[in-house]
Protein backbone atom coordinates (compact mmCIF):
# COMPACT_ATOMS: atom_id res chain seq x y z
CA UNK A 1 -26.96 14.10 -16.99
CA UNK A 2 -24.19 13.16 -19.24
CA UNK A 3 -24.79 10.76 -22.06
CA UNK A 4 -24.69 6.69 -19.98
CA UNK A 5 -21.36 5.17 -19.97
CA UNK A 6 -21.72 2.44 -22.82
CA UNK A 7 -19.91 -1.21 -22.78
CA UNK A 8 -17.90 -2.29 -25.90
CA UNK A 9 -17.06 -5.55 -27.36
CA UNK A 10 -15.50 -7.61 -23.91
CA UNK A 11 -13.97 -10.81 -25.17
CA UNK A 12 -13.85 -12.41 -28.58
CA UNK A 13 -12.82 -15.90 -27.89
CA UNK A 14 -16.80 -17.11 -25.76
CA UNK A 15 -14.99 -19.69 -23.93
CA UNK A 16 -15.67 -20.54 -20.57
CA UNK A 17 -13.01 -20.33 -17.99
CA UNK A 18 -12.24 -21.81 -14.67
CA UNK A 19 -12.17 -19.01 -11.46
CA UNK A 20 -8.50 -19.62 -9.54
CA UNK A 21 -8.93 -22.07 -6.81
CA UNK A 22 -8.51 -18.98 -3.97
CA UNK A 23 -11.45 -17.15 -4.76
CA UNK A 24 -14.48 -18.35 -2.93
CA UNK A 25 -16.96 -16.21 -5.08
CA UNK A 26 -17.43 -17.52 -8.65
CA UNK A 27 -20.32 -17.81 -10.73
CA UNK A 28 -21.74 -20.87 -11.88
CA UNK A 29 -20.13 -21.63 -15.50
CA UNK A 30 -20.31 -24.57 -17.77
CA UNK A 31 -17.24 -27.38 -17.48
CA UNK A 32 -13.93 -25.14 -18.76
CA UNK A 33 -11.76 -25.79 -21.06
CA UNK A 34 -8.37 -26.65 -20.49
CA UNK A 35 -5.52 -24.81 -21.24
CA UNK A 36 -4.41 -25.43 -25.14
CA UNK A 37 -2.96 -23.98 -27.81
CA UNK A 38 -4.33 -20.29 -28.86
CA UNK A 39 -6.00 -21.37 -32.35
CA UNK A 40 -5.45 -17.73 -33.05
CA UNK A 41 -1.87 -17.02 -32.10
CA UNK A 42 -0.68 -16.55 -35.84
CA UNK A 43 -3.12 -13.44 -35.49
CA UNK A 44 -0.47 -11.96 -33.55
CA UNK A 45 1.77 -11.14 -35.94
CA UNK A 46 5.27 -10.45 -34.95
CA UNK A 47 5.78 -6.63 -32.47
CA UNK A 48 8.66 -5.13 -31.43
CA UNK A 49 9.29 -2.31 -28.86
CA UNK A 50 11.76 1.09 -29.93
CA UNK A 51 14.53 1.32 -27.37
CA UNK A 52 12.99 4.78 -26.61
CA UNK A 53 9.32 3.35 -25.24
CA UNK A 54 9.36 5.46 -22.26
CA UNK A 55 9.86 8.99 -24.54
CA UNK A 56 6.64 7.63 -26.52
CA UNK A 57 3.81 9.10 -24.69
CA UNK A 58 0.33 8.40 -26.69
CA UNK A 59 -2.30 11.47 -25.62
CA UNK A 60 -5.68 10.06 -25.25
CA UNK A 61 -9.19 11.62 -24.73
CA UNK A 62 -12.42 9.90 -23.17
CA UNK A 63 -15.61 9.46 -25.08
CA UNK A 64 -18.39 10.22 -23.48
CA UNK A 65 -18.90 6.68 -22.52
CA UNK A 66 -15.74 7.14 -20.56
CA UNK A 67 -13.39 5.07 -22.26
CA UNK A 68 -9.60 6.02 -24.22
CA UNK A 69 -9.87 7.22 -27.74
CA UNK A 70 -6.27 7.89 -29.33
CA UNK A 71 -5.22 7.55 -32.71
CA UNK A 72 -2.90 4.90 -34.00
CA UNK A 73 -1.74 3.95 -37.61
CA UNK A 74 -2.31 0.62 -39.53
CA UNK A 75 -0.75 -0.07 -42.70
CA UNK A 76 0.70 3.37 -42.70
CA UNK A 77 -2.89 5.20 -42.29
CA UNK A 78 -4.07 6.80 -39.34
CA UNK A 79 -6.95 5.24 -37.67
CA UNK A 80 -9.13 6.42 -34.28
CA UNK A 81 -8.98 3.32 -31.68
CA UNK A 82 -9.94 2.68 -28.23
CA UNK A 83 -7.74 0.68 -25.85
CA UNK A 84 -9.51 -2.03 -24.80
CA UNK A 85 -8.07 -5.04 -22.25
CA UNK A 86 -11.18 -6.42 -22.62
CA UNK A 87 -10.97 -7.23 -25.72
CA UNK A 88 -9.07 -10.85 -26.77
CA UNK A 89 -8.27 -9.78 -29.98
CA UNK A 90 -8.17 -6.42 -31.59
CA UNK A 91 -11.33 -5.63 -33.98
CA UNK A 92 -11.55 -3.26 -37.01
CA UNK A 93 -14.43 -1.64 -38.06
CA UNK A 94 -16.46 -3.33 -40.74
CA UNK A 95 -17.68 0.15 -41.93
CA UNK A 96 -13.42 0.83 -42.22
CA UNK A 97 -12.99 -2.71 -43.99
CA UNK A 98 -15.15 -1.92 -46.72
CA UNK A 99 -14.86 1.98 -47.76
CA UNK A 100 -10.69 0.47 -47.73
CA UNK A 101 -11.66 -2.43 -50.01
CA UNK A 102 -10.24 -4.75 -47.45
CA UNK A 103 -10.73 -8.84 -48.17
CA UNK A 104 -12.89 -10.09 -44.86
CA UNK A 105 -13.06 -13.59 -44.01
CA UNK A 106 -16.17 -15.13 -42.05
CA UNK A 107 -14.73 -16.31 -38.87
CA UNK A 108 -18.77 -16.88 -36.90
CA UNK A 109 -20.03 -15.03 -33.92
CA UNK A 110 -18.71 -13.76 -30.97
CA UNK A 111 -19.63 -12.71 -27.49
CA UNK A 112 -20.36 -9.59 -26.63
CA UNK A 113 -21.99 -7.00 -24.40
CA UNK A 114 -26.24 -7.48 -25.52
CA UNK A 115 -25.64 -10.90 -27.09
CA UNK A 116 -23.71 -12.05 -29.91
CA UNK A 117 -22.11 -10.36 -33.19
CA UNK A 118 -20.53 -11.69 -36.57
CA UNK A 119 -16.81 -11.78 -36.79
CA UNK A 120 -14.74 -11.67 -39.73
CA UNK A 121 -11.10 -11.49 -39.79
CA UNK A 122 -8.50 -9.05 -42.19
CA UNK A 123 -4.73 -9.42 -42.54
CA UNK A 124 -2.60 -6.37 -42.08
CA UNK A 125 1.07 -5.60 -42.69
CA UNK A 126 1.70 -3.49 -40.12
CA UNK A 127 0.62 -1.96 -36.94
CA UNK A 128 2.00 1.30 -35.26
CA UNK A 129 0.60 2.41 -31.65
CA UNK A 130 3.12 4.41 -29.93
CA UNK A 131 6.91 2.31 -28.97
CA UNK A 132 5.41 -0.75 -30.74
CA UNK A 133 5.44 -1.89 -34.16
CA UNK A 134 3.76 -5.07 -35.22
CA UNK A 135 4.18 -6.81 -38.82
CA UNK A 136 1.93 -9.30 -40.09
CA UNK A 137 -0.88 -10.87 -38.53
CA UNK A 138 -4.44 -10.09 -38.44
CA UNK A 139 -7.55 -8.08 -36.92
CA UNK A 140 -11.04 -9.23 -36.20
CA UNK A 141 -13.55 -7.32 -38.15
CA UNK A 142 -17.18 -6.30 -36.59
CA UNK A 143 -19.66 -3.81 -36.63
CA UNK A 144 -18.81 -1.07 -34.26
CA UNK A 145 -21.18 1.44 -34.51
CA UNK A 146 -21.05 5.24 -32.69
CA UNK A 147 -23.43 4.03 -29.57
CA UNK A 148 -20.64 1.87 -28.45
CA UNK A 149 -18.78 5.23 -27.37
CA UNK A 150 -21.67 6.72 -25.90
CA UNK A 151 -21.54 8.98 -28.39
CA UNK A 152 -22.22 10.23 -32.14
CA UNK A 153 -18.63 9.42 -33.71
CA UNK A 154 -17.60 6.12 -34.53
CA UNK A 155 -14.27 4.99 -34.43
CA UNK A 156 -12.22 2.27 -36.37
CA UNK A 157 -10.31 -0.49 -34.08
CA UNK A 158 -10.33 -1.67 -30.61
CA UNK A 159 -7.05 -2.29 -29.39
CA UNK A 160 -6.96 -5.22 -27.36
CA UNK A 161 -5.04 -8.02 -25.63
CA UNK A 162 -3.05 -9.33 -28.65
CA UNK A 163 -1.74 -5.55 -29.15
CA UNK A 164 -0.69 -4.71 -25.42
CA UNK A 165 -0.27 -8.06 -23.11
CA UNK A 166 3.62 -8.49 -23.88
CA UNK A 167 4.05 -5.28 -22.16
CA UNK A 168 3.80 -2.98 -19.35
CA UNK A 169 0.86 -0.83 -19.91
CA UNK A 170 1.14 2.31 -18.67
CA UNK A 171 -2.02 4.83 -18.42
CA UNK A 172 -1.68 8.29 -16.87
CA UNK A 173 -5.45 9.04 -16.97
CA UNK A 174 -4.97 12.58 -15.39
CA UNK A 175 -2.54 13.82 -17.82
CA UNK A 176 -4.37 11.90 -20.55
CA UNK A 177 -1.77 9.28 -22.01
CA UNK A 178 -0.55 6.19 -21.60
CA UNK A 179 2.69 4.35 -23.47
CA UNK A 180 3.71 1.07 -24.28
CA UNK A 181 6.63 -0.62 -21.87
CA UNK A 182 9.05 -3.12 -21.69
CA UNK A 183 7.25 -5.66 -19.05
CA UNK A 184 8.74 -5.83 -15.70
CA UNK A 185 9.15 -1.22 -15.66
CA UNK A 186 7.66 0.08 -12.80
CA UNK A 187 7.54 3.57 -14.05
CA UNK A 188 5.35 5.10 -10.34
CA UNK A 189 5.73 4.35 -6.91
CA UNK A 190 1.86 1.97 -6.55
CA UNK A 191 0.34 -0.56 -4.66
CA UNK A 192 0.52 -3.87 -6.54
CA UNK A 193 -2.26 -6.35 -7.06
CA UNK A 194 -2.60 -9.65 -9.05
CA UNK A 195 -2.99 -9.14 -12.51
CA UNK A 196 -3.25 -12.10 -15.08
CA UNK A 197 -3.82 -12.94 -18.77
CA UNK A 198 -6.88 -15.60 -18.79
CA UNK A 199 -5.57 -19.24 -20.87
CA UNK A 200 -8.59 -19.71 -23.06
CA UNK A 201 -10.38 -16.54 -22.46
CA UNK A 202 -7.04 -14.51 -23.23
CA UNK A 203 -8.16 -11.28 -21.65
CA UNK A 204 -6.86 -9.29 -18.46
CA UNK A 205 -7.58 -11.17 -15.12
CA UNK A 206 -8.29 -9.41 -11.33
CA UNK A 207 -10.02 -9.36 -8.02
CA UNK A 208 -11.88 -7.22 -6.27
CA UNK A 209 -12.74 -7.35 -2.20
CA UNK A 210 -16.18 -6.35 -1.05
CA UNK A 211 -17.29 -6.60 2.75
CA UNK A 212 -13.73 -8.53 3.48
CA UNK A 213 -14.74 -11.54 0.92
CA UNK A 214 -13.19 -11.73 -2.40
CA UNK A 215 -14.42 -11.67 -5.42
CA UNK A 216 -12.59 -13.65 -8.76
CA UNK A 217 -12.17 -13.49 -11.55
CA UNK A 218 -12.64 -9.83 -12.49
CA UNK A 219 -12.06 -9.04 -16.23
CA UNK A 220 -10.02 -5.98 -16.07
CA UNK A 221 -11.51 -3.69 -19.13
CA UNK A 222 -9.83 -0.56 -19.99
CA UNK A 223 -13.00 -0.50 -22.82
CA UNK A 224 -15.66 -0.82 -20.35
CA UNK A 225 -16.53 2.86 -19.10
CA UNK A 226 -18.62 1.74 -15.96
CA UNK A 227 -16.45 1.40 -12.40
CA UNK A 228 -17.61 -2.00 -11.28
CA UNK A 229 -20.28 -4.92 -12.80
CA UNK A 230 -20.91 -7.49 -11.35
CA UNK A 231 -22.64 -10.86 -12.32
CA UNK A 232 -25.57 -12.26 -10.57
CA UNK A 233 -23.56 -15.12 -8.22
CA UNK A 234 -20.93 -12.13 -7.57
CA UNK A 235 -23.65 -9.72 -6.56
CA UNK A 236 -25.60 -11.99 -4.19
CA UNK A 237 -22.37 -11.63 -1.60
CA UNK A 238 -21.80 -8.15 -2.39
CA UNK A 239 -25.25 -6.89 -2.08
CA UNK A 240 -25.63 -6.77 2.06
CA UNK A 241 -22.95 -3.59 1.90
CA UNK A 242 -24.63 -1.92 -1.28
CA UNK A 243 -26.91 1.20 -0.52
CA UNK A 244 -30.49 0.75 -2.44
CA UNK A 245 -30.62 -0.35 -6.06
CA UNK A 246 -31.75 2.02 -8.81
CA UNK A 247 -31.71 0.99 -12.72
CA UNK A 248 -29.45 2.21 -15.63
CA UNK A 249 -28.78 0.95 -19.39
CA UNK A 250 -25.57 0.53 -21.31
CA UNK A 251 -24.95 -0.36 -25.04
CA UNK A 252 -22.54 -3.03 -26.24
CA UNK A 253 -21.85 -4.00 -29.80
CA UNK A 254 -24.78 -6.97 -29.60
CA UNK A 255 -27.52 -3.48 -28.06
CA UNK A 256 -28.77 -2.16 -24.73
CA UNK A 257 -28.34 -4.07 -21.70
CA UNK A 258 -30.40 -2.75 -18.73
CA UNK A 259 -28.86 -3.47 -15.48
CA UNK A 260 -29.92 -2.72 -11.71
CA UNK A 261 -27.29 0.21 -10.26
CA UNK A 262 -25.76 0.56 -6.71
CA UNK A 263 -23.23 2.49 -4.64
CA UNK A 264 -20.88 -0.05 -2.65
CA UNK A 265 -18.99 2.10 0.44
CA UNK A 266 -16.06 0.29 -0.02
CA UNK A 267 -13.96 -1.65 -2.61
CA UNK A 268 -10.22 -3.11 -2.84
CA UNK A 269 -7.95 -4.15 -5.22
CA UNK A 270 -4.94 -5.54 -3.66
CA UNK A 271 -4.40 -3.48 -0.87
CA UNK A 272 -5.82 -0.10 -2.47
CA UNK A 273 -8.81 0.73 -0.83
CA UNK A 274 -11.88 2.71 -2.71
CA UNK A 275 -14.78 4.38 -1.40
CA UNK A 276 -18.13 4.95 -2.76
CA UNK A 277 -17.78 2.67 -5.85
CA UNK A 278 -20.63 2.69 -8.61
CA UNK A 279 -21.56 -0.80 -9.20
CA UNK A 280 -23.81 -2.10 -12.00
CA UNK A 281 -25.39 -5.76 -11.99
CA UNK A 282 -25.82 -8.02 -15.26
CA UNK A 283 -28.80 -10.42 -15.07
CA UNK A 284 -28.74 -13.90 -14.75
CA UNK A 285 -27.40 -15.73 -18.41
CA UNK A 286 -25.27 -11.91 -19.12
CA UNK A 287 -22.15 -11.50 -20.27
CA UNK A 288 -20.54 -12.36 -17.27
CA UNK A 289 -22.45 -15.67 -16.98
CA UNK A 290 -21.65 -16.76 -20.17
CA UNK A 291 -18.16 -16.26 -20.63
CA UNK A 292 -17.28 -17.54 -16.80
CA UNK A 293 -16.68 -14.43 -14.88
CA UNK A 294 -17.25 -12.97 -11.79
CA UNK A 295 -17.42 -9.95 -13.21
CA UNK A 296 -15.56 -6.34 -14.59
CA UNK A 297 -13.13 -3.92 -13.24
CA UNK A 298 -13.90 -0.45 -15.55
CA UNK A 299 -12.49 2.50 -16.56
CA UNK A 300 -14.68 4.34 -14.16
CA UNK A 301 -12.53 2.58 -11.65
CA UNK A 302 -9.11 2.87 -13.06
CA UNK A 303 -9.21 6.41 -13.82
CA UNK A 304 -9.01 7.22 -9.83
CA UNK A 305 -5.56 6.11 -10.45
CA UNK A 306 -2.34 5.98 -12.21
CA UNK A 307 -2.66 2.63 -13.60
CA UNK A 308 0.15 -0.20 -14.54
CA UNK A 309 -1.17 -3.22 -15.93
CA UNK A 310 1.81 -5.83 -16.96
CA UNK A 311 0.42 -9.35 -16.82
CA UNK A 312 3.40 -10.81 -18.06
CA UNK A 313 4.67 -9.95 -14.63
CA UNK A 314 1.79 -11.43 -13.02
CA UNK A 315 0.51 -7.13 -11.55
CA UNK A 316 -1.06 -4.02 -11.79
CA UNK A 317 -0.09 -0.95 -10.20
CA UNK A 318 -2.52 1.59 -8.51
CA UNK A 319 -1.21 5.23 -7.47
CA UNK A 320 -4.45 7.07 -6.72
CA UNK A 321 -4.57 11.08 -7.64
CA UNK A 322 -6.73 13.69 -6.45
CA UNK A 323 -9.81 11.52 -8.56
CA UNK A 324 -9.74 8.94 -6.41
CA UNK A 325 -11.44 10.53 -3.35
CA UNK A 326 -13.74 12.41 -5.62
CA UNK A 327 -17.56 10.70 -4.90
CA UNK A 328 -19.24 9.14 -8.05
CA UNK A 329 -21.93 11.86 -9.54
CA UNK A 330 -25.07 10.35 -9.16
CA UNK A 331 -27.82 11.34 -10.93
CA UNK A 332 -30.76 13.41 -9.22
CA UNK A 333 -33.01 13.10 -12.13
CA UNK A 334 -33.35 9.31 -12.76
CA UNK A 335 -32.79 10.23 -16.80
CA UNK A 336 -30.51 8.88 -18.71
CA UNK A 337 -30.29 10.80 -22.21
CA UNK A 338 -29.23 10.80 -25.70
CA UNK A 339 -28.42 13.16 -27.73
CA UNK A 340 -30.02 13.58 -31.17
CA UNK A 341 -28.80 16.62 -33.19
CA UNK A 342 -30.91 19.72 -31.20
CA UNK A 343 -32.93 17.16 -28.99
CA UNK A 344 -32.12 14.93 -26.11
CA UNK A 345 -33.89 11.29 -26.03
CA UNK A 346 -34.62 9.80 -23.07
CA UNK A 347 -32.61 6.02 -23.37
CA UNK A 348 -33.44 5.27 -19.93
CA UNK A 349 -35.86 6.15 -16.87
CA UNK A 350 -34.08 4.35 -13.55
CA UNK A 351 -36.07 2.96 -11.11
CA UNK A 352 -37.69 4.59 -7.67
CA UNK A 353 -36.73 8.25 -9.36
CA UNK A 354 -38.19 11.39 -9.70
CA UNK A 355 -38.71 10.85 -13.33
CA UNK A 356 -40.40 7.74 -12.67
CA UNK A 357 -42.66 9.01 -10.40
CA UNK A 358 -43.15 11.74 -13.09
CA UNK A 359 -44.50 9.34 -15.56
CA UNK A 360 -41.39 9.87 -17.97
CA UNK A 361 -40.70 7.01 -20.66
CA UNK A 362 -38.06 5.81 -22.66
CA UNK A 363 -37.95 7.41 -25.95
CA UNK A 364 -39.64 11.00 -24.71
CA UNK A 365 -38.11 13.57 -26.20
CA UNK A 366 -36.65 16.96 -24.75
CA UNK A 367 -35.82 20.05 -26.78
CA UNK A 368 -35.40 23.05 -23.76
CA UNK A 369 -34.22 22.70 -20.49
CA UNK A 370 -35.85 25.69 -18.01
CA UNK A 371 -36.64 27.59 -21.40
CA UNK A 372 -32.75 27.17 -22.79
CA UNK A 373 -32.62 25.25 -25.92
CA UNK A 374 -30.39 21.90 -26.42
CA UNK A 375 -27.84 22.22 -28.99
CA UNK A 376 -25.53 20.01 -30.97
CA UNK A 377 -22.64 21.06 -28.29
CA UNK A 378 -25.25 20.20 -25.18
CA UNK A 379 -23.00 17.48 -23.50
CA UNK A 380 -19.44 19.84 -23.55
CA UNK A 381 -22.15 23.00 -22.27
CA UNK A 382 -23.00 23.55 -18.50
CA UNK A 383 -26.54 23.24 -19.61
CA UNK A 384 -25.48 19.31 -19.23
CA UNK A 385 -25.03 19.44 -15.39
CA UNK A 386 -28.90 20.16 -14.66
CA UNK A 387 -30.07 16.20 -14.38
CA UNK A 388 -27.41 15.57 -11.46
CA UNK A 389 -27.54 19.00 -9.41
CA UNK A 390 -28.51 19.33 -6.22
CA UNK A 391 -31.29 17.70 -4.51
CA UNK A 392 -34.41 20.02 -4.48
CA UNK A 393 -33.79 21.80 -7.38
CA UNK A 394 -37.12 21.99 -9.40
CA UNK A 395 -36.51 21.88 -13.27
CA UNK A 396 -38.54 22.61 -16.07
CA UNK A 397 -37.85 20.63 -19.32
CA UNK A 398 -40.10 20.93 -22.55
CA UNK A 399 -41.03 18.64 -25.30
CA UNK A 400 -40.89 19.17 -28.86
CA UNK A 401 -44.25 20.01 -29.30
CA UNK A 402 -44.50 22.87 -26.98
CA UNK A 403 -45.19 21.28 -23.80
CA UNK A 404 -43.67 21.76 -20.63
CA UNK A 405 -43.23 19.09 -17.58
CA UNK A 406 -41.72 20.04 -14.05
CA UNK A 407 -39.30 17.44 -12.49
CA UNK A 408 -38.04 17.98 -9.17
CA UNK A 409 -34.54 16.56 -8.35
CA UNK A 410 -33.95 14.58 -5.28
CA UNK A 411 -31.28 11.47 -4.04
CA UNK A 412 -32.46 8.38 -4.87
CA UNK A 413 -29.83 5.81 -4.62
């Protein structure tokens, strides 16, 4: 199977926030705060957009934990990012910080996916991502280490709120790039939903609808690369259409997170309608718990569509492409994997599957796959594809010490 989609850093500011007064699903959270001042707006700094924002097209790839990797400058040097609308405030790399002998003030803990991490903060003088320029203000500075993209290579900022709120947001997932517009452009013909910037939380605000009932507040997270999570209250009214529940594991800046997995027939946003929708399930006192929410919309969702996300209008767009009636893959195996140089590590076994039954554990290792070796290019190779193909397929996968253990793949969830 590929390597798990993994959950970055979701919201900096751990406020609790109140649900709007039209959803009738809403966790239980602790009193909110009211609306005040931002005690971070001077963090900010001052952005402009170049007449020409609509020319400036900013390609993208996905990691392998499915979420937008482009490459951006700051303070004239060019740094790897991923766009993140989860994300309150935008976050350097401490590892960057330091080899650039960058001053880093304390500034606590934050929340994040797995817990809590230290926070610093850095000044910059300027900020270049596509049409917009910003001058002055400052970045939060964490650890964000390589896991948090699924993957082997780190990267240096997460682009957040503060960065892209002002405008129209623009991501052509298909084509792979987005740009930067003035807010109120409605570049695509889509169907609009509600789309909102949360006062104390400061991050991007949805819905969902499951089984006609709705479902609010939704953080809407570009930098998460699972479709839909839900938290525990959220889950209990969405669980009667869900098919059965299997097990998976994702890794935020704070570590691994294991959450119960399910397949819901049928999901809308606004008025766009999706079908077989991946959704994963925090436990009680998660992320979603703590910070207020119901929940989070992904970029395993979002990438079924064109997407336009302007808050300061108060929308998002959705035009769906040929993606968006493509079924999740699911995996036949019930192994999730790692990759570790010329070996794959088993980060995961879900629940009720074939692997289960087979007695596999986390941290087994594998080195051959029916007698073919795993490389250093095994998750790009079509060697990859074996731990979600078809149901009766019987594989053969050997350890690194010369044993060999048959798994049969079949449809568990």
């Amino acid at each position: 199977m590929p390597i798990p989609s993994l959950l970055p850093l979701a919201a900096l500011l751990a406020a609790p926030i109140a649900a709007p007064a039209t959803a009738p699903v809403q966790p239980p959270v602790p009193a909110p705060l009211s609306a005040s001042a931002d005690p971070r707006a001077a963090w900010a700094g001052r952005s402009a957009l170049a007449p020409d924002a609509e020319t400036r097209w900013i390609p993208f790839d996905l990691t392998p934990g499915n979420q937008i990797r482009f490459t951006m400058a700051l303070d004239g040097r060019p740094v790897t990012a991923i766009l993140d609308t989860g994300v309150s405030y935008s976050v350097l790399a401490r590892r960057y910080a330091d080899a650039h002998g960058l001053a880093v003030q304390a500034e606590g803990r934050a929340t994040a996916i797995g817990g809590t991490v230290a926070i610093g903060r850095v000044a910059t003088q300027r900020l270049a991502i596509g049409a917009v320029t910003r001058r002055g203000g400052s970045l939060g500075v964490a650890d964000l280490p390589a896991a948090a993209t699924g993957g082997t290579r780190a990267i240096d900022l997460l682009v957040g709120r503060d960065l892209t709120a002002p405008y129209a947001l623009d991501i052509d997932y298909r084509a792979r790039r987005f740009r930067l517009l003035r807010s109120g452009s409605r570049p695509f013909a889509g169907v609009a939903a509600p789309l909102t910037i949360a006062p104390d939380l400061r991050i991007y605000l949805g819905a969902i609808a499951v089984g006609g009932r709705a479902i609010a507040p939704m953080v809407v997270d570009t930098g998460d690369g699972s479709a839909i999570t839900l938290g525990p209250a959220a889950w209990a009214h969405a669980r009667t259409a869900a098919g059965p529940v299997t097990s998976t594991v994702s890794f935020g800046l704070a570590g691994p997170v294991v959450f119960d997995m399910a397949i819901l027939p049928e999901v809308r946003v606004g008025e766009t309608e999706a079908r077989d929708v991946e959704v994963r399930v925090e436990p009680v006192g998660g992320f979603s718990d703590t910070i207020g929410v119901a929940g989070r919309i992904g970029s395993g969702f979002l990438q079924r569509y064109r997407v336009l996300l302007d808050p300061t209008a108060g929308h998002m767009l959705l035009a769906p492409t040929a993606a968006a009636a493509t079924p999740p893959v699911r995996s036949t195996s019930g192994l999730l994997l790692g990759l570790t140089g010329d070996r794959l590590k088993v980060l995961h076994v879900m629940r009720g599957s074939p692997a289960a039954a087979g007695g596999w554990r986390d941290g087994d290792m594998i080195c051959t796959i029916d007698g073919a070796r795993v490389r250093a290019d095994y998750a790009t190779s079509a060697l990859a594809g074996w731990a979600t193909a078809a149901a009766g397929r019987s594989v053969t996968l050997g350890d690194c010490t010369g044993g060999r253990r048959r798994l049969m793949l079949r449809r568990f969830y």
